[in-house]
Protein backbone atom coordinates (compact mmCIF):
# COMPACT_ATOMS: atom_id res chain seq x y z
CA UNK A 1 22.11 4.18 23.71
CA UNK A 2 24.14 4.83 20.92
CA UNK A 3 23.30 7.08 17.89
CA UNK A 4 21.25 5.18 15.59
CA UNK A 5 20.67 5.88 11.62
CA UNK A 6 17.17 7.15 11.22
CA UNK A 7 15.63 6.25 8.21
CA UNK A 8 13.35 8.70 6.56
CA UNK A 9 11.61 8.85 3.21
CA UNK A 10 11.12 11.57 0.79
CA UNK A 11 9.67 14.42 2.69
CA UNK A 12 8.68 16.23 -0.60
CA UNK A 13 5.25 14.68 -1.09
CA UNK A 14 3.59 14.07 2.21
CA UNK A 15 0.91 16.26 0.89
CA UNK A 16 -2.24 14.98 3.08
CA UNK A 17 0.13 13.40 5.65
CA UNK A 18 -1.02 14.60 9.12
CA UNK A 19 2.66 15.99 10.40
CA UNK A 20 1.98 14.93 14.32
CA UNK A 21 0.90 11.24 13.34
CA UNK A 22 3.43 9.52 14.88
CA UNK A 23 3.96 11.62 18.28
CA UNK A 24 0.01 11.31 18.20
CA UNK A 25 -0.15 7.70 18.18
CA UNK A 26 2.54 7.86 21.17
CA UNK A 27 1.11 10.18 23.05
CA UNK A 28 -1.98 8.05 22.60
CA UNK A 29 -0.03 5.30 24.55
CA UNK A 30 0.87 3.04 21.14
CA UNK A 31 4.18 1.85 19.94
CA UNK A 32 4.72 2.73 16.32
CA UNK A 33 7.53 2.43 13.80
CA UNK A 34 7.32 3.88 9.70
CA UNK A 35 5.34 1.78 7.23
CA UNK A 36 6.74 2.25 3.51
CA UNK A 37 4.39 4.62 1.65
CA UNK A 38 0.75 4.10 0.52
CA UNK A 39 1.80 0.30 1.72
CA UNK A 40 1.88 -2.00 4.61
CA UNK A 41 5.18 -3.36 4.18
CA UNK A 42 7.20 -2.11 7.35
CA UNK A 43 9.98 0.06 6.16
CA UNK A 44 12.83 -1.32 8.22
CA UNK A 45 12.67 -3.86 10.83
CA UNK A 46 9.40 -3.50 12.89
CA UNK A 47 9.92 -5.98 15.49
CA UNK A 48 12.52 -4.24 17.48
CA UNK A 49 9.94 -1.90 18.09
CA UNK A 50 8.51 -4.28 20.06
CA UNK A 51 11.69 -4.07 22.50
CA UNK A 52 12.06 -0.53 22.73
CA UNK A 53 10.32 2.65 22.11
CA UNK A 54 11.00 5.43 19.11
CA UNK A 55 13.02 7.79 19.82
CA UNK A 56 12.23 11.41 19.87
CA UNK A 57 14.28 12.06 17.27
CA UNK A 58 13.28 8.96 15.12
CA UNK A 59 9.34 10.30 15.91
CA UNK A 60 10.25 13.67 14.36
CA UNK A 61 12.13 12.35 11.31
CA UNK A 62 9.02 10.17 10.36
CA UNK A 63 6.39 12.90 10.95
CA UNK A 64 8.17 14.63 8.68
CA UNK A 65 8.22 12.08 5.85
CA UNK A 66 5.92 10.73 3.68
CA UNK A 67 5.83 7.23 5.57
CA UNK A 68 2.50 5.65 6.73
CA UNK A 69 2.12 4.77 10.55
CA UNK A 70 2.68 1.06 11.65
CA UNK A 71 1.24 0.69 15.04
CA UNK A 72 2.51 -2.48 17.45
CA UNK A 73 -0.30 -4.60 18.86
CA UNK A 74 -0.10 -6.69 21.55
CA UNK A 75 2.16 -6.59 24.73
CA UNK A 76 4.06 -3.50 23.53
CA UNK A 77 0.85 -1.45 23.16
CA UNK A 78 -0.96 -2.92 25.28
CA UNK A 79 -3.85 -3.25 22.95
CA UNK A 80 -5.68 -5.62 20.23
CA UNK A 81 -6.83 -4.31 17.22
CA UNK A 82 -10.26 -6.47 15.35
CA UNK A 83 -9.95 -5.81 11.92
CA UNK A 84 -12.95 -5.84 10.07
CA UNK A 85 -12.76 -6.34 6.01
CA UNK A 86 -16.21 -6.27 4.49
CA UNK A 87 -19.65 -5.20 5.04
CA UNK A 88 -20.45 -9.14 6.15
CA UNK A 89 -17.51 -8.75 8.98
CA UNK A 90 -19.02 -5.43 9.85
CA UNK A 91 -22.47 -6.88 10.21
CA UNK A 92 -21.16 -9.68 12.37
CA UNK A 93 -19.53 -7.01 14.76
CA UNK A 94 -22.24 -4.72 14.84
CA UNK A 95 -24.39 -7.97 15.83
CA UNK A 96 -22.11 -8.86 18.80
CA UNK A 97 -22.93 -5.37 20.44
CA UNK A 98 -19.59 -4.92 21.44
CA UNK A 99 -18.75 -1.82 23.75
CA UNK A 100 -17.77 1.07 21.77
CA UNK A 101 -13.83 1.84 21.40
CA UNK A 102 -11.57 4.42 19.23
CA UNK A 103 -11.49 3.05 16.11
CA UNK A 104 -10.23 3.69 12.61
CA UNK A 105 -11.76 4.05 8.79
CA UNK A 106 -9.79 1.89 6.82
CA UNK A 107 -9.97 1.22 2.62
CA UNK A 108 -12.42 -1.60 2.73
CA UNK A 109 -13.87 -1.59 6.65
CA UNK A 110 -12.41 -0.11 10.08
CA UNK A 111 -10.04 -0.97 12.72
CA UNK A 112 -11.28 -1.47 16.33
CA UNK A 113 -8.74 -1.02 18.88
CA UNK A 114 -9.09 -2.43 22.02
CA UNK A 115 -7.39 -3.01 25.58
CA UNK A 116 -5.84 -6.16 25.71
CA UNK A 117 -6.23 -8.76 28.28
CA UNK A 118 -4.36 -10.18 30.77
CA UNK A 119 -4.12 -13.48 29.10
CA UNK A 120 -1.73 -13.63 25.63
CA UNK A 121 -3.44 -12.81 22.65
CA UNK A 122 -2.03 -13.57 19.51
CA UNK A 123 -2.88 -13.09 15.45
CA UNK A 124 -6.10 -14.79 13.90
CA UNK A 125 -7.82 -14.54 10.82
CA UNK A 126 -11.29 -15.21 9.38
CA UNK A 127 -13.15 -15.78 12.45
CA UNK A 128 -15.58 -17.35 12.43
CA UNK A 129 -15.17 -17.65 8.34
CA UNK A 130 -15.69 -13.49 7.63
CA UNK A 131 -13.26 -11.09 6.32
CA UNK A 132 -12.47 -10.27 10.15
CA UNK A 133 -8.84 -10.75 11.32
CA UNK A 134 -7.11 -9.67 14.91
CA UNK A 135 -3.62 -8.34 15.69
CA UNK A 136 -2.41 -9.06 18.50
CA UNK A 137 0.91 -10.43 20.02
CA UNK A 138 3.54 -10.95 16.95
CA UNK A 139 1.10 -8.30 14.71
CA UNK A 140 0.64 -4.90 13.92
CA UNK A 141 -1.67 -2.68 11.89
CA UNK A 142 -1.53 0.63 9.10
CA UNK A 143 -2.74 3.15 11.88
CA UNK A 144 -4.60 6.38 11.73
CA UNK A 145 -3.00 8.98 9.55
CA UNK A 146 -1.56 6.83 6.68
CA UNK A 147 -2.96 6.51 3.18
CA UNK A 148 -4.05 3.65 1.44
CA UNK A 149 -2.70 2.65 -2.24
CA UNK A 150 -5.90 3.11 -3.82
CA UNK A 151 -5.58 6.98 -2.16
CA UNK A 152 -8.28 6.61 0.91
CA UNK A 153 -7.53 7.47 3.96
CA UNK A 154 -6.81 5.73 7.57
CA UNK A 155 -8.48 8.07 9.95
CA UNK A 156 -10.24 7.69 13.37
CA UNK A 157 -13.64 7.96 13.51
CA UNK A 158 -13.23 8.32 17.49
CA UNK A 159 -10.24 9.11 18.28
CA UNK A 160 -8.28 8.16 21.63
CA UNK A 161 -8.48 11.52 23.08
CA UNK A 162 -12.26 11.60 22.75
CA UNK A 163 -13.04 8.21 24.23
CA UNK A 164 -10.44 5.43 26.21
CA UNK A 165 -9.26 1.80 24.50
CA UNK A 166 -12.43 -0.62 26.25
CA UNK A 167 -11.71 -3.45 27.39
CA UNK A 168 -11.23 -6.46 24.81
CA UNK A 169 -14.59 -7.78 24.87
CA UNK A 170 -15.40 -11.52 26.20
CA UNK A 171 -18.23 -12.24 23.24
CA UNK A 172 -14.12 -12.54 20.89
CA UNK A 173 -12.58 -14.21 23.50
CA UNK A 174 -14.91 -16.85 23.42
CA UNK A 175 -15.07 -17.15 19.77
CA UNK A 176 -11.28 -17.14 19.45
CA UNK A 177 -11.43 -20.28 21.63
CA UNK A 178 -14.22 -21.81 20.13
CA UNK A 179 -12.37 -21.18 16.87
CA UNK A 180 -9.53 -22.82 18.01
CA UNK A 181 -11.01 -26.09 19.67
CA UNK A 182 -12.93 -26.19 15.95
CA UNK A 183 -9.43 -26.36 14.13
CA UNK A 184 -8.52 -29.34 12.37
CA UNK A 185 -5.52 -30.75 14.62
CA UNK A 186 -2.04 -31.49 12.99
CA UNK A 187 -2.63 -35.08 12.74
CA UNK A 188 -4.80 -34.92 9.25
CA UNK A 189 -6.44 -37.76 7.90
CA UNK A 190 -6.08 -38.80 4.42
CA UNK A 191 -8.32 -39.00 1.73
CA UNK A 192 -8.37 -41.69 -0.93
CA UNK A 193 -5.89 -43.85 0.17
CA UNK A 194 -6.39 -47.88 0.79
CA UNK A 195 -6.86 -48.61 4.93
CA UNK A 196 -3.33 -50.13 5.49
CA UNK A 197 -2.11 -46.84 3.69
CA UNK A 198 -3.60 -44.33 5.73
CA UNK A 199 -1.79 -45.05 9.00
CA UNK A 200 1.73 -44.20 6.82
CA UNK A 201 0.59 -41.44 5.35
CA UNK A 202 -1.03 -39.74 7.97
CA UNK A 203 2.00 -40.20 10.11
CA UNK A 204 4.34 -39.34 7.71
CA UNK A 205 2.58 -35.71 6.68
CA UNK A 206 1.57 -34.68 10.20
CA UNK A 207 5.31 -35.22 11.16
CA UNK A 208 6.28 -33.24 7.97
CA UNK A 209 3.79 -30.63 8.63
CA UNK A 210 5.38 -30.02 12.59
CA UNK A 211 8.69 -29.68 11.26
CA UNK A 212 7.73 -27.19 9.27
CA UNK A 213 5.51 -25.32 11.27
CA UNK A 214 8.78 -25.19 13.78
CA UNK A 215 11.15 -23.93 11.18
CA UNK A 216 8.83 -21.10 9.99
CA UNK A 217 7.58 -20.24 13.54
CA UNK A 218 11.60 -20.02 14.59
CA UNK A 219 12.05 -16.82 11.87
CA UNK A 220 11.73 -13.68 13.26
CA UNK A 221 14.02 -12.11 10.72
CA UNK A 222 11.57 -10.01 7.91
CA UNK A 223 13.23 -10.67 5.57
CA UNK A 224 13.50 -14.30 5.92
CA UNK A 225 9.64 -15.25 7.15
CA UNK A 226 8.13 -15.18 3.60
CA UNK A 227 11.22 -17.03 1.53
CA UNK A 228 10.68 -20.05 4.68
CA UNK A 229 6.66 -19.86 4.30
CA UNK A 230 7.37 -20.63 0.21
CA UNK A 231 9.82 -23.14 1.12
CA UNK A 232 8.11 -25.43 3.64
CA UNK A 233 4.80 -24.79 1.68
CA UNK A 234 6.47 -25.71 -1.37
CA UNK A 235 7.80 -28.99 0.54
CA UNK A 236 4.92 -29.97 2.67
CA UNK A 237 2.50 -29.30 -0.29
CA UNK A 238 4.01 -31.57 -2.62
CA UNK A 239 3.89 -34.58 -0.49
CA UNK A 240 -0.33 -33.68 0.42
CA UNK A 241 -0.53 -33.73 -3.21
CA UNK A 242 1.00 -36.56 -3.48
CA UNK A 243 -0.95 -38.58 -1.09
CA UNK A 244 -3.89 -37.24 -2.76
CA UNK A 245 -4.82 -35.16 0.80
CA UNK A 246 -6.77 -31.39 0.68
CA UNK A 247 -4.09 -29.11 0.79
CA UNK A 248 -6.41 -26.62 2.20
CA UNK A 249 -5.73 -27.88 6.13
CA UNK A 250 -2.50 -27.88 6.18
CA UNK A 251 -2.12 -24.22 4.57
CA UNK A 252 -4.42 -23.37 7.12
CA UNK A 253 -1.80 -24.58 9.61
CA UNK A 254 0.87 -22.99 8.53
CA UNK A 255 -1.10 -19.55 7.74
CA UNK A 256 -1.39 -19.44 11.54
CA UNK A 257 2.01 -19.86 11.80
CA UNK A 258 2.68 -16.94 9.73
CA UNK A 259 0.31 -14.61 11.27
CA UNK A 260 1.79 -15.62 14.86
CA UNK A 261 5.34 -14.19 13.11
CA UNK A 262 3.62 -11.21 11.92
CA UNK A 263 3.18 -11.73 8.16
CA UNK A 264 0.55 -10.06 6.37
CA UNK A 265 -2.70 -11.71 5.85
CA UNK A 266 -2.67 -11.23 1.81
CA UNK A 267 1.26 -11.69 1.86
CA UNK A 268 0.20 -15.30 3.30
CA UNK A 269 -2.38 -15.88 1.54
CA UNK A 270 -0.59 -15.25 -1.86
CA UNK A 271 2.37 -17.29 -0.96
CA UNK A 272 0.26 -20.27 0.07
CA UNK A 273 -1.56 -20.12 -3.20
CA UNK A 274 1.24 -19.89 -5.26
CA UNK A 275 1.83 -23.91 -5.57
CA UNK A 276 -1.68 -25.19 -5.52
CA UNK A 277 -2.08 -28.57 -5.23
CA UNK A 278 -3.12 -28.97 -9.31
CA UNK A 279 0.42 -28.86 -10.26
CA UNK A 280 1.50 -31.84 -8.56
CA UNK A 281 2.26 -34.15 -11.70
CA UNK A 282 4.20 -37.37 -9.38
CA UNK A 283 2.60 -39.39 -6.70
CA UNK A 284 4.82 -40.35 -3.77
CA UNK A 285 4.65 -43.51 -1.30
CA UNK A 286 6.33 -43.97 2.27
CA UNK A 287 8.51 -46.80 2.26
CA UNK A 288 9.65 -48.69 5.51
CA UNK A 289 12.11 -46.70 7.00
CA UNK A 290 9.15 -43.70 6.78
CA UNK A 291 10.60 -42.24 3.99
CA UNK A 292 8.47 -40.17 1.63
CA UNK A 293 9.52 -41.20 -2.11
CA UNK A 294 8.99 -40.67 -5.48
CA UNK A 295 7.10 -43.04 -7.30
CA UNK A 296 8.34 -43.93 -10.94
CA UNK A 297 5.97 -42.14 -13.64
C-alpha cells in the first residue's frame, strides 16, 4: 500500500483523552477512524474505513491527538450498536430484558453494543417512537474514550475485556420488522384533494418521492449526502405542500434514506426541518402529460 497522509489534530490539549483509545477499540475487534473533537462529525472520510483497516501508524497518530473515536458498525465490525437517548428509551430497554453486553455512558443515555447477525442490518431510528436509534450497516457511533461537547464523557460501563459482544437480541429484530411492515409505503395518499384529483397527485408525488430517494441513496461521498438531502427535500417538499399532503411521511422516507448513507440522526433531522411545509406560498396542479406545475397566484 502506498504511504498515505495521516491526519492528526492538535495534540496539545488531549487533556482527559485516554492515549490507547483507538488501539483499544481494535484490539477489542472494532474498526475505528478519528471523529473531529468534542463532535461527531467524522474528521476525514469514514467510509473507507469500512474497506480497510487503520493502519498502525494512522492508530498511533490519532491516540496521540485530541480526536474523539468513531467506531464502524455493521459488517466491518461485526457488531450493532442500540442507542438509547432518554430515560423513556432506557426504560423501554430495560423492559425488554435484553442479555447484558459491553456498553457505553454516553451525554444523554448509553450505547449497547452488540454482535450482529447473520442477516443485514442496517440504520433505524425512533423505534418504536422513543429516543432509541441503531447503527448498523452504512452507520457508526462516538465510541468509548471521546468527549462530548457539553464536556461528559463516553466511557464503558463494561468494557469488552470484562464481558464478550452478546448476541443481537431477537425481542429488536422483531420490532425492527414490525417497524418496518408499520411504515407508511411510498405510494402516499393525499389529503384534501377532490376524488378525480387524488389518483394524479398521488402518482405524481410517490414517483417524485422514488426519484429522490434513489439520488440521495446513490451518494456515498460526505461531503455531498447532506447538500442532496436539502436538495431533494427542498424539491419533493414543495410539491407535498403544494398538493396540500403531510409532509411528515415523506421526510420520514427520506430520513431513512439518510440514515442507510450514514448521516447523523440530528444532521437529518435539522435538514428536513429546515423547509417546513408552512412556507409553501403557491399551489401546484399535474397537468396531462404528468407534469407538476405552478398554478398562477
Amino acid at each position: 500500500m502506498p504511504e498515505q497522509d495521516i491526519h492528526v489534530a492538535n495534540t496539545s490539549i488531549n487533556d482527559g483523552l485516554p492515549p490507547d483509545r483507538f488501539s483499544a477499540a481494535v484490539a477489542a475487534g472494532l474498526r475505528v477512524f478519528p471523529v473531529l473533537p468534542r463532535g461527531k462529525q467524522p474528521a476525514q472520510k469514514w467510509s473507507e474505513f469500512r474497506d480497510r483497516e487503520p493502519t498502525p501508524a494512522e492508530l498511533e497518530a490519532w491516540d496521540a491527538s485530541d480526536y474523539n473515536l468513531g467506531v464502524v458498525c455493521g459488517g466491518p465490525s461485526g457488531i450493532l450498536v442500540v442507542d438509547v437517548d432518554s430515560p423513556e428509551a432506557q426504560q423501554f430497554v430495560d423492559d425488554l430484558d435484553l442479555s447484558s453486553t459491553p456498553h457505553v455512558r454516553t451525554a444523554r443515555g448509553a450505547h449497547y453494543y452488540y454482535q450482529a447477525p447473520a442477516r443485514a442490518v442496517r440504520n433505524a431510528t425512533k423505534i418504536m417512537g422513543h429516543k432509541l436509534d441503531l447503527r448498523g450497516d452504512g452507520g457508526y457511533v462516538v465510541g468509548a474514550g471521546s468527549i462530548h461537547e457539553s464536556g461528559a464523557c463516553y466511557e464503558w460501563v463494561i468494557a469488552p475485556s470484562k464481558m464478550p459482544f452478546a448476541p443481537f437480541p431477537q425481542q429488536l429484530l422483531d420490532l425492527l420488522d414490525r417497524q418496518k411492515r408499520a411504515a407508511p409505503s411510498s405510494r402516499l395518499a393525499v389529503r384534501d384533494l377532490a376524488p378525480n384529483e387524488i389518483g394524479k397527485f398521488d402518482t405524481y408525488l410517490s414517483r417524485h418521492l422514488a426519484e429522490a430517494k434513489a439520488e440521495l441513496a446513490a451518494k456515498k461521498a460526505e461531503g455531498d449526502r447532506n447538500d442532496t438531502l436539502f436538495r431533494v427535500g427542498v424539491s419533493l417538499a414543495r410539491d407535498v405542500c403544494g398538493a396540500a399532503a403531510d409532509w411528515a411521511p415523506f421526510a420520514a422516507e427520506l430520513a431513512k434514506v439518510a440514515m442507510e448513507i450514514g448521516l447523523e440522526v440530528e444532521e437529518t433531522e435539522r435538514t428536513l426541518k429546515s423547509w417546513p411545509q408552512g412556507r409553501c406560498r403557491r399551489a401546484y396542479a399535474v397537468d396531462d402529460d404528468r407534469t407538476c406545475v405552478a398554478l398562477p397566484e
